[in-house]
C-alpha atoms as a PDB file:
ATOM      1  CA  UNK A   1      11.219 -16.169  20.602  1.00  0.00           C
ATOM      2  CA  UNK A   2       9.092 -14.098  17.644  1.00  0.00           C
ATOM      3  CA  UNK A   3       9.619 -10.177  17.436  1.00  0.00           C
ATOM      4  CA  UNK A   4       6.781  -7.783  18.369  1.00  0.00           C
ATOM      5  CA  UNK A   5       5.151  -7.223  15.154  1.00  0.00           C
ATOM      6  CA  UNK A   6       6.363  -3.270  15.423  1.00  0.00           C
ATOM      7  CA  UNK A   7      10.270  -4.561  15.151  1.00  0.00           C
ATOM      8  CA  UNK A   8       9.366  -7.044  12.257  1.00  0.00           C
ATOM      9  CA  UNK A   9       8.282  -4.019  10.262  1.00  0.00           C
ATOM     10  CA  UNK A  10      10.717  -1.710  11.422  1.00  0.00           C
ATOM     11  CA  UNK A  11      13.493  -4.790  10.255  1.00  0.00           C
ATOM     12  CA  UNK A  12      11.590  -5.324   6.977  1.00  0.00           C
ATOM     13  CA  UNK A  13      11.452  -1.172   6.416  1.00  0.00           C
ATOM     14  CA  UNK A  14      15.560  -1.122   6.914  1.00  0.00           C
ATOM     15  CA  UNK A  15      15.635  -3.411   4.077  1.00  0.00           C
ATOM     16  CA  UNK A  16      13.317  -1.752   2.086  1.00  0.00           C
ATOM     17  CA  UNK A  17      14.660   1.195   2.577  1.00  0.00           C
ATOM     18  CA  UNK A  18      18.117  -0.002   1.514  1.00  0.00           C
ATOM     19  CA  UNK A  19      17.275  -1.658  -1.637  1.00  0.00           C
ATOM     20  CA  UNK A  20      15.286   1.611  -2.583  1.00  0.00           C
ATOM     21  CA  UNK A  21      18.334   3.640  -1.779  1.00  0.00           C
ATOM     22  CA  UNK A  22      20.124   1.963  -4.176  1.00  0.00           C
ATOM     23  CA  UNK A  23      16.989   1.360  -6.918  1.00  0.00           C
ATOM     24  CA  UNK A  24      17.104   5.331  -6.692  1.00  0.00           C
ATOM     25  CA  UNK A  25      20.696   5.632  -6.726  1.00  0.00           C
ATOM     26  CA  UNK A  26      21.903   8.264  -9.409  1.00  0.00           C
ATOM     27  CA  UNK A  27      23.189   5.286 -10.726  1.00  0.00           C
ATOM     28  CA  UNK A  28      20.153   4.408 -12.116  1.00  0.00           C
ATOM     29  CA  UNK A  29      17.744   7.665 -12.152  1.00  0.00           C
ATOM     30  CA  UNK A  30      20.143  10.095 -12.877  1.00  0.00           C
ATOM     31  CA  UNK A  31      20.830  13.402 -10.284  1.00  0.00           C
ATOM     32  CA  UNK A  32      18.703  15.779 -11.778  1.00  0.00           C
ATOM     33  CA  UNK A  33      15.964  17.678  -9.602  1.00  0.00           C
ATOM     34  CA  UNK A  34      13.054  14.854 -11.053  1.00  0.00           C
ATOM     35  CA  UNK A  35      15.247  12.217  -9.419  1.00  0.00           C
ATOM     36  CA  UNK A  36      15.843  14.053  -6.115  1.00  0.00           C
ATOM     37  CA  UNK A  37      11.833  14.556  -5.773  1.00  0.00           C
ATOM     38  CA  UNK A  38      11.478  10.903  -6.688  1.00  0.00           C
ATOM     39  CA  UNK A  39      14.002  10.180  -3.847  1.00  0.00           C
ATOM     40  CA  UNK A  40      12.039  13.216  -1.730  1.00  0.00           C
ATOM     41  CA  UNK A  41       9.137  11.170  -1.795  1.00  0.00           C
ATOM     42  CA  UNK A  42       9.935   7.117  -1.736  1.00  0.00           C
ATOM     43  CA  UNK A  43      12.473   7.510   1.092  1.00  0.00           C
ATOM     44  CA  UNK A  44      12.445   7.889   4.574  1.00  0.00           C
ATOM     45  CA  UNK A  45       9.214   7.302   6.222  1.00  0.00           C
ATOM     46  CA  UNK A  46       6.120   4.940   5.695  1.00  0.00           C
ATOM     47  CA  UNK A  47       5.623   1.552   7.537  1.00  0.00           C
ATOM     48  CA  UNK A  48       6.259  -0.024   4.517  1.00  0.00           C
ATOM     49  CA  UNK A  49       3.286  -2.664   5.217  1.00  0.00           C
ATOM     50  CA  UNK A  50       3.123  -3.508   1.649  1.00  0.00           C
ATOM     51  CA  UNK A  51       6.521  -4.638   1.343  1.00  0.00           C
ATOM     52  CA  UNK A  52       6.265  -6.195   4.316  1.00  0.00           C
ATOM     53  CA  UNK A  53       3.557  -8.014   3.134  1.00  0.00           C
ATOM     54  CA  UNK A  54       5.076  -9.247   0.040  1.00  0.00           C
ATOM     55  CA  UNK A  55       8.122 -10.218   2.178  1.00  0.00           C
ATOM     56  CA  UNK A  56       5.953 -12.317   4.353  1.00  0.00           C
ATOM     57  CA  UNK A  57       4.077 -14.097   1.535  1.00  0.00           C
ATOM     58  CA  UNK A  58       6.864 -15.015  -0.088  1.00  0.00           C
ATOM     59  CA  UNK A  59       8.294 -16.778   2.796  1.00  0.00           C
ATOM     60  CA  UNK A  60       5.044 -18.339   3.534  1.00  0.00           C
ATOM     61  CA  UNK A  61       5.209 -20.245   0.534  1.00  0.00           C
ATOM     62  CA  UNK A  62       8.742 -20.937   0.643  1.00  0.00           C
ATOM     63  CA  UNK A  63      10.457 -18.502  -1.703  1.00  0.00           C
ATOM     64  CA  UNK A  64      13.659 -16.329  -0.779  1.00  0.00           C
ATOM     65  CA  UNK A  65      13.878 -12.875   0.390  1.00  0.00           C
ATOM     66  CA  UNK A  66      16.485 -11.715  -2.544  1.00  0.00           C
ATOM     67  CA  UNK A  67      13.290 -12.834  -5.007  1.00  0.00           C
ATOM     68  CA  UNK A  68      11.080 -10.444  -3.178  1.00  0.00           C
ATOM     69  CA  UNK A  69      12.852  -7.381  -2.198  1.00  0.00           C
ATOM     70  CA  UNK A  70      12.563  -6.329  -6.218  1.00  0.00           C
ATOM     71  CA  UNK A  71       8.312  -6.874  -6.321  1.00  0.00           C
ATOM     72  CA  UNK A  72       8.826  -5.169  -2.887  1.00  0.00           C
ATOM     73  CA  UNK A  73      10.490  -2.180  -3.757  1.00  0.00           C
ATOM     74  CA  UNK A  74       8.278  -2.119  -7.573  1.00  0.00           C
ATOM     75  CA  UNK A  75       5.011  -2.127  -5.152  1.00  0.00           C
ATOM     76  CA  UNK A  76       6.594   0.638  -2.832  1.00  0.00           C
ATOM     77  CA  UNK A  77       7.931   2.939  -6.035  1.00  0.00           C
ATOM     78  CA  UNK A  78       3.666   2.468  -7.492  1.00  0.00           C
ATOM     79  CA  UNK A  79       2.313   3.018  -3.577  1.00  0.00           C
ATOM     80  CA  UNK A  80       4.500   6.405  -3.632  1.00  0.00           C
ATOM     81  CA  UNK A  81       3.767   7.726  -6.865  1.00  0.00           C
ATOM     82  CA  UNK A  82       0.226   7.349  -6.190  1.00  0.00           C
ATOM     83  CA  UNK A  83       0.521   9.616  -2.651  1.00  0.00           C
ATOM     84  CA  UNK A  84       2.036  12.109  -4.873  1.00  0.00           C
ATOM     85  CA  UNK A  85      -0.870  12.187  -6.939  1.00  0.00           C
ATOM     86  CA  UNK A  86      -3.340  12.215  -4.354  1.00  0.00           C
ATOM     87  CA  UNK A  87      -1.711  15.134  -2.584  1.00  0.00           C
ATOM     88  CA  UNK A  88      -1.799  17.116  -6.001  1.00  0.00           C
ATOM     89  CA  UNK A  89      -4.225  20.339  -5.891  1.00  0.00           C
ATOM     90  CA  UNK A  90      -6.527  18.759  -8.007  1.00  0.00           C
ATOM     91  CA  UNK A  91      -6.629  15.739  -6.009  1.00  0.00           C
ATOM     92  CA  UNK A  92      -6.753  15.737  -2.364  1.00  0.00           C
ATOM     93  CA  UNK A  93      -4.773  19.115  -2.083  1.00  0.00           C
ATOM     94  CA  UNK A  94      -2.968  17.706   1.221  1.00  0.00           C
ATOM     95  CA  UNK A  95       0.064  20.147   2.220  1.00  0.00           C
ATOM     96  CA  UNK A  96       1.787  17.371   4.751  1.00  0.00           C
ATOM     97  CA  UNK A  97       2.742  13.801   4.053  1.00  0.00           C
ATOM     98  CA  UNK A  98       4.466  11.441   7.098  1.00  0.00           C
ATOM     99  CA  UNK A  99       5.094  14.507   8.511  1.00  0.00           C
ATOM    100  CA  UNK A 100       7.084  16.738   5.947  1.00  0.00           C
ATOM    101  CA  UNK A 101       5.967  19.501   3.086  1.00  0.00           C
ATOM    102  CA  UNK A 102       4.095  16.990   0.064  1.00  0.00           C
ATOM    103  CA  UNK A 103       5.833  16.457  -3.104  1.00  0.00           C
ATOM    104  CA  UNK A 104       4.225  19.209  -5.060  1.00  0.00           C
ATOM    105  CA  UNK A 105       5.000  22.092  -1.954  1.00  0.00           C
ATOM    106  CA  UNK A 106       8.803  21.085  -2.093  1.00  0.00           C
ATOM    107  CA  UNK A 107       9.553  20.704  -5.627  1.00  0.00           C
ATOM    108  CA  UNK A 108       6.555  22.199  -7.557  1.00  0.00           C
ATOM    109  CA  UNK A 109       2.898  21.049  -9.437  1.00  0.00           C
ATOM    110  CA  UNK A 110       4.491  20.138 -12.450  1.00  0.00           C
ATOM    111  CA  UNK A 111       7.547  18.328 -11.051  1.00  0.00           C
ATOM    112  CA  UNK A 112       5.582  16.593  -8.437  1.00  0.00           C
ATOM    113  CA  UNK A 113       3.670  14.962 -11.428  1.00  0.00           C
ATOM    114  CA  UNK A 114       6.204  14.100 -13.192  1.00  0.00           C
ATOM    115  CA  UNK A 115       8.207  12.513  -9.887  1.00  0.00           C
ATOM    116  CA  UNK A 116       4.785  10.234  -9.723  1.00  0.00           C
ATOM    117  CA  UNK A 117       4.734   9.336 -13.329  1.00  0.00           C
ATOM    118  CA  UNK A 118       8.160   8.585 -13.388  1.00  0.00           C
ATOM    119  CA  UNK A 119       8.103   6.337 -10.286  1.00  0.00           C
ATOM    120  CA  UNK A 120       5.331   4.860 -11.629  1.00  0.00           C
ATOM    121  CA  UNK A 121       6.960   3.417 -14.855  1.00  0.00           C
ATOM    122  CA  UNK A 122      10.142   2.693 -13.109  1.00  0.00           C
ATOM    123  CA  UNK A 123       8.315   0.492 -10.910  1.00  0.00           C
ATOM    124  CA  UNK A 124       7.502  -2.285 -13.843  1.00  0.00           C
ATOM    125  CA  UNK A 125      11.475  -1.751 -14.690  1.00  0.00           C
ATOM    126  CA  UNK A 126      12.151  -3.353 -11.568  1.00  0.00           C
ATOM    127  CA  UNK A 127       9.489  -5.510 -11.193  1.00  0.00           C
ATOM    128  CA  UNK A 128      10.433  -7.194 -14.721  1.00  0.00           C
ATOM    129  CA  UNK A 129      14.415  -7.211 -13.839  1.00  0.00           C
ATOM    130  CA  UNK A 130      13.989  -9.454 -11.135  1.00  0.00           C
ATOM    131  CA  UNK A 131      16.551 -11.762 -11.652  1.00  0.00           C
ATOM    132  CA  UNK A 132      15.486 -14.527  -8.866  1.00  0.00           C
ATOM    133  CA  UNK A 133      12.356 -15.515 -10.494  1.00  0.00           C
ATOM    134  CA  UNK A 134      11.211 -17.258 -13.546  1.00  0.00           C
ATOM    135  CA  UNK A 135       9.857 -14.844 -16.471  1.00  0.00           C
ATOM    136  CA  UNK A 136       6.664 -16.406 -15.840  1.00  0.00           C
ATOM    137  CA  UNK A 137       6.267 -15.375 -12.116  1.00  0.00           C
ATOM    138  CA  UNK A 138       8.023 -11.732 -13.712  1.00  0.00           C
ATOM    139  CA  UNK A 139       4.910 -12.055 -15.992  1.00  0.00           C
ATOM    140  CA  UNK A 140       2.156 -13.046 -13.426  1.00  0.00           C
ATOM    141  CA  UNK A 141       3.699 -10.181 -10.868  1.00  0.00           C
ATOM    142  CA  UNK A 142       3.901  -7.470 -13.620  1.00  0.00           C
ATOM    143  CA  UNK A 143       0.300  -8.260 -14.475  1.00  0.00           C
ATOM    144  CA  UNK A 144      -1.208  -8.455 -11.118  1.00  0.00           C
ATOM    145  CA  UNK A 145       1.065  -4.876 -10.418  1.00  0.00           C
ATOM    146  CA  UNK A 146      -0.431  -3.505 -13.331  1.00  0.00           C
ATOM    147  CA  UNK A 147      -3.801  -4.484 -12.663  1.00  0.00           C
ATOM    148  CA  UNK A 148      -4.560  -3.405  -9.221  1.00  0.00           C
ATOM    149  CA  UNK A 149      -2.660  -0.403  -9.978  1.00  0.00           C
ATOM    150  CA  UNK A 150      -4.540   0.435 -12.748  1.00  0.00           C
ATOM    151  CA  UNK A 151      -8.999   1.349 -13.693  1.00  0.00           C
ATOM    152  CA  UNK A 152     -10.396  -1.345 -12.026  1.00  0.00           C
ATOM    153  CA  UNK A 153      -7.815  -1.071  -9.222  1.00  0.00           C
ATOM    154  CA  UNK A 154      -6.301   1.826  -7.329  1.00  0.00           C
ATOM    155  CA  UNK A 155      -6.764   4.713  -9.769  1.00  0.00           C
ATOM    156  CA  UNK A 156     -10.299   3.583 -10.704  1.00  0.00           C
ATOM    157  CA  UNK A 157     -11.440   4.259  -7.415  1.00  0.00           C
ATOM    158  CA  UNK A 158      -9.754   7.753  -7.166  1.00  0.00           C
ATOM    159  CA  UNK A 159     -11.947   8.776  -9.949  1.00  0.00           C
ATOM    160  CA  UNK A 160     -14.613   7.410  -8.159  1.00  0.00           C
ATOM    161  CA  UNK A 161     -13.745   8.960  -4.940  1.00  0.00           C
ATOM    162  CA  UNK A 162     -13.162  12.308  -6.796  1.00  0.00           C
ATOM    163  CA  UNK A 163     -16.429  12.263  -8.670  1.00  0.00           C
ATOM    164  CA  UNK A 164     -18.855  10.045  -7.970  1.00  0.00           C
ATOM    165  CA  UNK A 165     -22.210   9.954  -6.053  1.00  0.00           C
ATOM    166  CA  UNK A 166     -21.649   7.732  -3.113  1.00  0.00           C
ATOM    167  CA  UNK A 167     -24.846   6.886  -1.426  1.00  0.00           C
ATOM    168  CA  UNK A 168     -24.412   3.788   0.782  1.00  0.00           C
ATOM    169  CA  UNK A 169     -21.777   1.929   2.604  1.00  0.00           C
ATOM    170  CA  UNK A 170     -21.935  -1.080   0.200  1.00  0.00           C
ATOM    171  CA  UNK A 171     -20.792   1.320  -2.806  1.00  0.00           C
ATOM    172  CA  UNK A 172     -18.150   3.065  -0.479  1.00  0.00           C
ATOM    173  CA  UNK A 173     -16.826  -0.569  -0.073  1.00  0.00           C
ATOM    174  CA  UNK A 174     -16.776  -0.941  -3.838  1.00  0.00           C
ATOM    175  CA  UNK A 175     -14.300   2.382  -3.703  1.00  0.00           C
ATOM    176  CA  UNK A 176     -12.236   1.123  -0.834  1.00  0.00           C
ATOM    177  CA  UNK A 177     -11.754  -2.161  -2.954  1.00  0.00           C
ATOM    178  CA  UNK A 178     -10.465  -0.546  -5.226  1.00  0.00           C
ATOM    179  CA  UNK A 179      -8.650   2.624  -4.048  1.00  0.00           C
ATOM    180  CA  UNK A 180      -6.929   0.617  -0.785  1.00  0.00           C
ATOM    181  CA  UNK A 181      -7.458  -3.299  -1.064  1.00  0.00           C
ATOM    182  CA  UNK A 182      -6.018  -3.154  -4.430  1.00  0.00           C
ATOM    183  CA  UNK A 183      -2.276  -2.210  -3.960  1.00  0.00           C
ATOM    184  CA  UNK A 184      -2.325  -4.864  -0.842  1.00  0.00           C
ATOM    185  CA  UNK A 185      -4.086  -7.602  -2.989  1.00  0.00           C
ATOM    186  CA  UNK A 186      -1.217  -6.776  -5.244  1.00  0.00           C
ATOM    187  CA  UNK A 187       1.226  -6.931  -2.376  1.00  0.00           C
ATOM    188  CA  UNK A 188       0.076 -10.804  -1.124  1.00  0.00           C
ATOM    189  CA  UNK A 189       0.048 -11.794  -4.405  1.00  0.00           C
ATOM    190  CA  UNK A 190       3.755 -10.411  -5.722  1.00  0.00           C
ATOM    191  CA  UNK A 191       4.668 -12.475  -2.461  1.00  0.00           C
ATOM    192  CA  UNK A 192       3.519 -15.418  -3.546  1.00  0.00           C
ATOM    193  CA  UNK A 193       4.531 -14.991  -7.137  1.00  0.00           C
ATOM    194  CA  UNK A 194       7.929 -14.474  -5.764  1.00  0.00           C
ATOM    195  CA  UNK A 195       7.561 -18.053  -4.338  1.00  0.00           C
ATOM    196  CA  UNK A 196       5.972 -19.502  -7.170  1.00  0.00           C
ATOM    197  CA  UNK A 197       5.032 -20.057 -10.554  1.00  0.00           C
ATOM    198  CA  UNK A 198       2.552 -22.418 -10.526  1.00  0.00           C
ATOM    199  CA  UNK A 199       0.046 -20.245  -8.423  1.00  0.00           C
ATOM    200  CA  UNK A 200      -2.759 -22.576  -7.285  1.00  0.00           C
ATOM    201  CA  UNK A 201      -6.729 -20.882  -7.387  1.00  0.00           C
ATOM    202  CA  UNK A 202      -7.407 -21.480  -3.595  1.00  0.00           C
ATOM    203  CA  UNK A 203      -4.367 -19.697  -2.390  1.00  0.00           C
ATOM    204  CA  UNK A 204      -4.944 -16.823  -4.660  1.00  0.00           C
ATOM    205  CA  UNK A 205      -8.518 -16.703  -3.565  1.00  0.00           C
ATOM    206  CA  UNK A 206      -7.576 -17.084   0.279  1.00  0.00           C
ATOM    207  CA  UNK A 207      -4.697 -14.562  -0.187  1.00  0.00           C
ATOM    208  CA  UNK A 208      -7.329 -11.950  -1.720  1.00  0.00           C
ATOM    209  CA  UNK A 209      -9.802 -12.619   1.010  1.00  0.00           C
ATOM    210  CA  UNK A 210      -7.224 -11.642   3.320  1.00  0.00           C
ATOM    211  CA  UNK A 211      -5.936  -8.625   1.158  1.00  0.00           C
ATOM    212  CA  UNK A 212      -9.598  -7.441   0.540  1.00  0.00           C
ATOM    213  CA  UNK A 213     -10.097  -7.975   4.351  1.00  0.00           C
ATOM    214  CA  UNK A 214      -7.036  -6.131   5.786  1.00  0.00           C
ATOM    215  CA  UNK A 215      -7.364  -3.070   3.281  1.00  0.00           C
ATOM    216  CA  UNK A 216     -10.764  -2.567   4.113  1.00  0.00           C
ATOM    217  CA  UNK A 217     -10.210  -2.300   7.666  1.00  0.00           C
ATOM    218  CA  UNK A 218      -7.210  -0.376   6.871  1.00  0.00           C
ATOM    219  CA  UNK A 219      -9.471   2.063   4.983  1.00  0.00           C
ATOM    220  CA  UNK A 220     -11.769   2.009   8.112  1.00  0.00           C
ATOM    221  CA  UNK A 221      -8.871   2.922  10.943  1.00  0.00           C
ATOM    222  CA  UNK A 222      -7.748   5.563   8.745  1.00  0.00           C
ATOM    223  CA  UNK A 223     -10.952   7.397   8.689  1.00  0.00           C
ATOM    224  CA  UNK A 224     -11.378   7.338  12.205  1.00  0.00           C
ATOM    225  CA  UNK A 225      -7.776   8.795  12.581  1.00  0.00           C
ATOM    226  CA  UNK A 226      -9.076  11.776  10.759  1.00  0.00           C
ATOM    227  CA  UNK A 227     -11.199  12.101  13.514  1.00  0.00           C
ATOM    228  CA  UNK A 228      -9.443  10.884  16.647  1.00  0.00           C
ATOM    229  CA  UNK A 229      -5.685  11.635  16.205  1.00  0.00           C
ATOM    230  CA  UNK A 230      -4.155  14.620  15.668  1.00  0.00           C
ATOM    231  CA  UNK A 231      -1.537  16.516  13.479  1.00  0.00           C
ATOM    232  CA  UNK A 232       1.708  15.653  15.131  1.00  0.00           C
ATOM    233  CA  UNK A 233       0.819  12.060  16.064  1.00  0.00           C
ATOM    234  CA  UNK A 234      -0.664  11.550  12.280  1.00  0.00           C
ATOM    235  CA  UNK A 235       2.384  13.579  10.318  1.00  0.00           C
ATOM    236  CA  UNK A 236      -0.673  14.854   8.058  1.00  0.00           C
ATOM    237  CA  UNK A 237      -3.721  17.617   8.785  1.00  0.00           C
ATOM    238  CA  UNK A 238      -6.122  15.693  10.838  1.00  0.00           C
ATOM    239  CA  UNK A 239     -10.117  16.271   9.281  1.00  0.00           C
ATOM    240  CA  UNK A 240      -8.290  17.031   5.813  1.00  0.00           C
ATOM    241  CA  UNK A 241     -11.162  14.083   5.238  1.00  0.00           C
ATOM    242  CA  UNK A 242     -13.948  16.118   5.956  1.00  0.00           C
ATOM    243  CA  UNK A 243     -12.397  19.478   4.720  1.00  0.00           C
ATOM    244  CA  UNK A 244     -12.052  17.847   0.728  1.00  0.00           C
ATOM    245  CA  UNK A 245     -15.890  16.655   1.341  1.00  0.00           C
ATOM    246  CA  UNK A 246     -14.348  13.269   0.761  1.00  0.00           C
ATOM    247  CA  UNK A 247     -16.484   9.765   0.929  1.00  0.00           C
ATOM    248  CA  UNK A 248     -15.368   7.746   4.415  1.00  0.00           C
ATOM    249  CA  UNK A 249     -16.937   5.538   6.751  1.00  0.00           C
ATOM    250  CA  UNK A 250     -18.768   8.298   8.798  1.00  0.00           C
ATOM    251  CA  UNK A 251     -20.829   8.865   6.373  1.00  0.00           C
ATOM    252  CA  UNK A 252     -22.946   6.055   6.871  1.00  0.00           C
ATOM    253  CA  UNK A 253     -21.948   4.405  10.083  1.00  0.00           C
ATOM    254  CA  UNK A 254     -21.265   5.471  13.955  1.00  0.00           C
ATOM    255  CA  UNK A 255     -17.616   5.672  15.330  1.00  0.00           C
ATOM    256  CA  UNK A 256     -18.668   2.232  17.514  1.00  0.00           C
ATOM    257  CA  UNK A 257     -20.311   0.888  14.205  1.00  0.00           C
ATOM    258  CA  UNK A 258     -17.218   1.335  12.375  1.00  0.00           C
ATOM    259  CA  UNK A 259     -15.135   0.083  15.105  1.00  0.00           C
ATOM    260  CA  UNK A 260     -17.500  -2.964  14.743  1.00  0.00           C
ATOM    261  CA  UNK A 261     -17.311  -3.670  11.267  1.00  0.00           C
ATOM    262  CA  UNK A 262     -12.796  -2.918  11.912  1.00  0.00           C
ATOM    263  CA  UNK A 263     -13.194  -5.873  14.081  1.00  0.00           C
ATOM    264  CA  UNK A 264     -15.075  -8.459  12.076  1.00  0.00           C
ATOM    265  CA  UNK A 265     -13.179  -7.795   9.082  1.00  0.00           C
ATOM    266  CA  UNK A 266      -9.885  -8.458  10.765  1.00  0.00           C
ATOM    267  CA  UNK A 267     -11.175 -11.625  12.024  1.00  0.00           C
ATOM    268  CA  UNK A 268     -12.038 -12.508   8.403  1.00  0.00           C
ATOM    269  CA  UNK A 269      -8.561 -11.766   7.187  1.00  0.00           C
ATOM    270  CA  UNK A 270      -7.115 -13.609  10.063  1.00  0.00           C
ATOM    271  CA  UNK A 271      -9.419 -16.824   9.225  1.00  0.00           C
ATOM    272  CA  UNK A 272      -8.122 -16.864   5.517  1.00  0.00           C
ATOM    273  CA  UNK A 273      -4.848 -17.309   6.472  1.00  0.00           C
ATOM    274  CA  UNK A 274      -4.519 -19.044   9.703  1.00  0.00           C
ATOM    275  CA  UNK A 275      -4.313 -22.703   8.529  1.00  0.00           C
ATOM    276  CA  UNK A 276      -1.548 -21.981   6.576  1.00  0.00           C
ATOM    277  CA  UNK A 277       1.828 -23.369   8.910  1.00  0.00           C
ATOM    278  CA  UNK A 278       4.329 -19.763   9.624  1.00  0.00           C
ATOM    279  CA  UNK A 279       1.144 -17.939   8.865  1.00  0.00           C
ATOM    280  CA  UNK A 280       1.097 -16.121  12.675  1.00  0.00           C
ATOM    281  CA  UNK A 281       3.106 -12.816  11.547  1.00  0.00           C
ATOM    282  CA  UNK A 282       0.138 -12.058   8.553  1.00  0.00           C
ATOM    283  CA  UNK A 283      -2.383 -12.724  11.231  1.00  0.00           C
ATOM    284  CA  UNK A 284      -0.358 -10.433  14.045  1.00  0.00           C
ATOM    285  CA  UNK A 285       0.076  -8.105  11.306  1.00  0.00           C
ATOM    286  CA  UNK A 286      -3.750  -7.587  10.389  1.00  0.00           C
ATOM    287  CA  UNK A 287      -4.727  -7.315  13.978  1.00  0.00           C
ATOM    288  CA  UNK A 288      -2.176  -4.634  14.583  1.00  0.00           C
ATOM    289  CA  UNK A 289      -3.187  -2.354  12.353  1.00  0.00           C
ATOM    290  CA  UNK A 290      -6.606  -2.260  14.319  1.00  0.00           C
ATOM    291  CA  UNK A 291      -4.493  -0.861  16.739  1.00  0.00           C
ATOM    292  CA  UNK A 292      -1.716   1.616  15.035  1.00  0.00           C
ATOM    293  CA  UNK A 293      -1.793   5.253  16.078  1.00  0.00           C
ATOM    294  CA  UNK A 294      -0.841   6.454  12.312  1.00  0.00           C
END
């Protein structure tokens, strides 16, 4: 008999969190007050659905879990850095993160940026060490890492969502893309990389529709938790969304609309997947998060 979804993640988090532990270690980062905030802000809370994703993925296509927990924890160290950024002043100027005082309100601006960039290029020093891969799957998942991470990826549509004029949904799906469907396009495809590397161009184009799919409707739940949840259930200021003027779903469609569109986009990511035999925790996993609370 399968595990509810919730106590896959919460299994695949343990071992997350375990192999971060150690990544973090003063072993390895030192035990100075830049490593503690590193630690501060990596450890210790999230979901961890991006690792979980890469986990899953690389299972799906037959590769072992020891050659994924390193993309795993690489994607995790990136995801975290880039929280710390976003709660920054002159980002998103967010005071609580899963619950606790952000980077920058425990440890300082300054450190708090340096925490993020230092996460940041530790992440492609794990990445590259993995020792249960090839060097060419090292290669393919340090590129695709770097890539979604990077302008046309993750932080290329933080500028956009810090700057730009946003006037219709379809451009707002342009940002999402970017800002949220990157990082978990990255996560399918470290999976797979850590299966593989002879990567085939219909399963990378099936495992993006599902990763441009699922972050999308991630990217749609969240902004209607800024609206429908509250503080303590959330772990961050609920309407924060609103307060920073920032560019979400509301803008352009109803709560029911957006619930709508939630809907058909899961089914999308679920249909990209499904034929795939073992595939039944990625589609579980997608229609879940339709339904998380946080």
């Amino acid at each position: 008999m399968s595990l509810p979804i919730e106590e896959k993640l919460a299994e695949c988090a343990a071992k997350v969190e375990a192999a971060l532990d150690e990544y973090l270690s003063p072993e390895y980062v030192g035990d100075s007050g830049l490593a503690e905030a590193m630690r501060y802000s990596t450890l210790g809370g999230g979901k961890r659905i991006r690792a979980f994703l890469v986990l899953e993925f690389a299972k799906l296509f037959g590769g072992s879990e020891a050659a994924a927990i390193p993309f795993a924890c690489a994607l995790e160290m990136v995801h975290a850095y880039s929280l710390i950024h976003d709660d920054l002043p002159c980002m998103d100027d967010d005071e609580l993160r899963r619950g606790k005082p952000t980077c920058h309100i425990k440890y300082g601006e300054a450190n708090a940026l340096l925490a993020g960039d230092s996460l940041l290029t530790y992440a492609f020093e794990v990445a590259s060490s993995n020792k249960f891969v090839s060097d060419k799957a090292v290669r393919l998942a340090v590129g695709e890492l770097a890539r979604q991470a990077g302008t046309l990826g993750m932080a290329g549509g933080q500028y956009i969502d810090l700057g730009l004029t946003v006037d219709s949904y379809d451009e707002l799906k342009k940002l999402h893309m970017m800002k949220t469907s990157a990082l978990i396009k990255a996560a399918c495809l470290l999976g797979y990389y850590a299966a593989t590397d002879t990567p085939t161009e219909e399963n990378i184009k099936r495992l993006s529709v599902y990763a441009e799919a699922v972050g999308l409707a991630f990217q749609i739940h969240d902004d209607l938790l800024d609206v429908k949840s509250d503080t303590a259930t959330l772990g961050k200021n609920v309407g924060s969304d609103e307060k920073n003027g920032k560019k979400t779903v509301l803008r352009f469609k109803s709560i029911f609309e957006a619930e709508d569109e939630e809907s058909l986009l899961t089914l999308l990511a679920v249909e990209a997947v499904s034929d795939y035999i073992g595939s039944e925790v990625l589609c579980k996993l997608a229609l879940w998060l339709m339904e998380r609370k946080k």
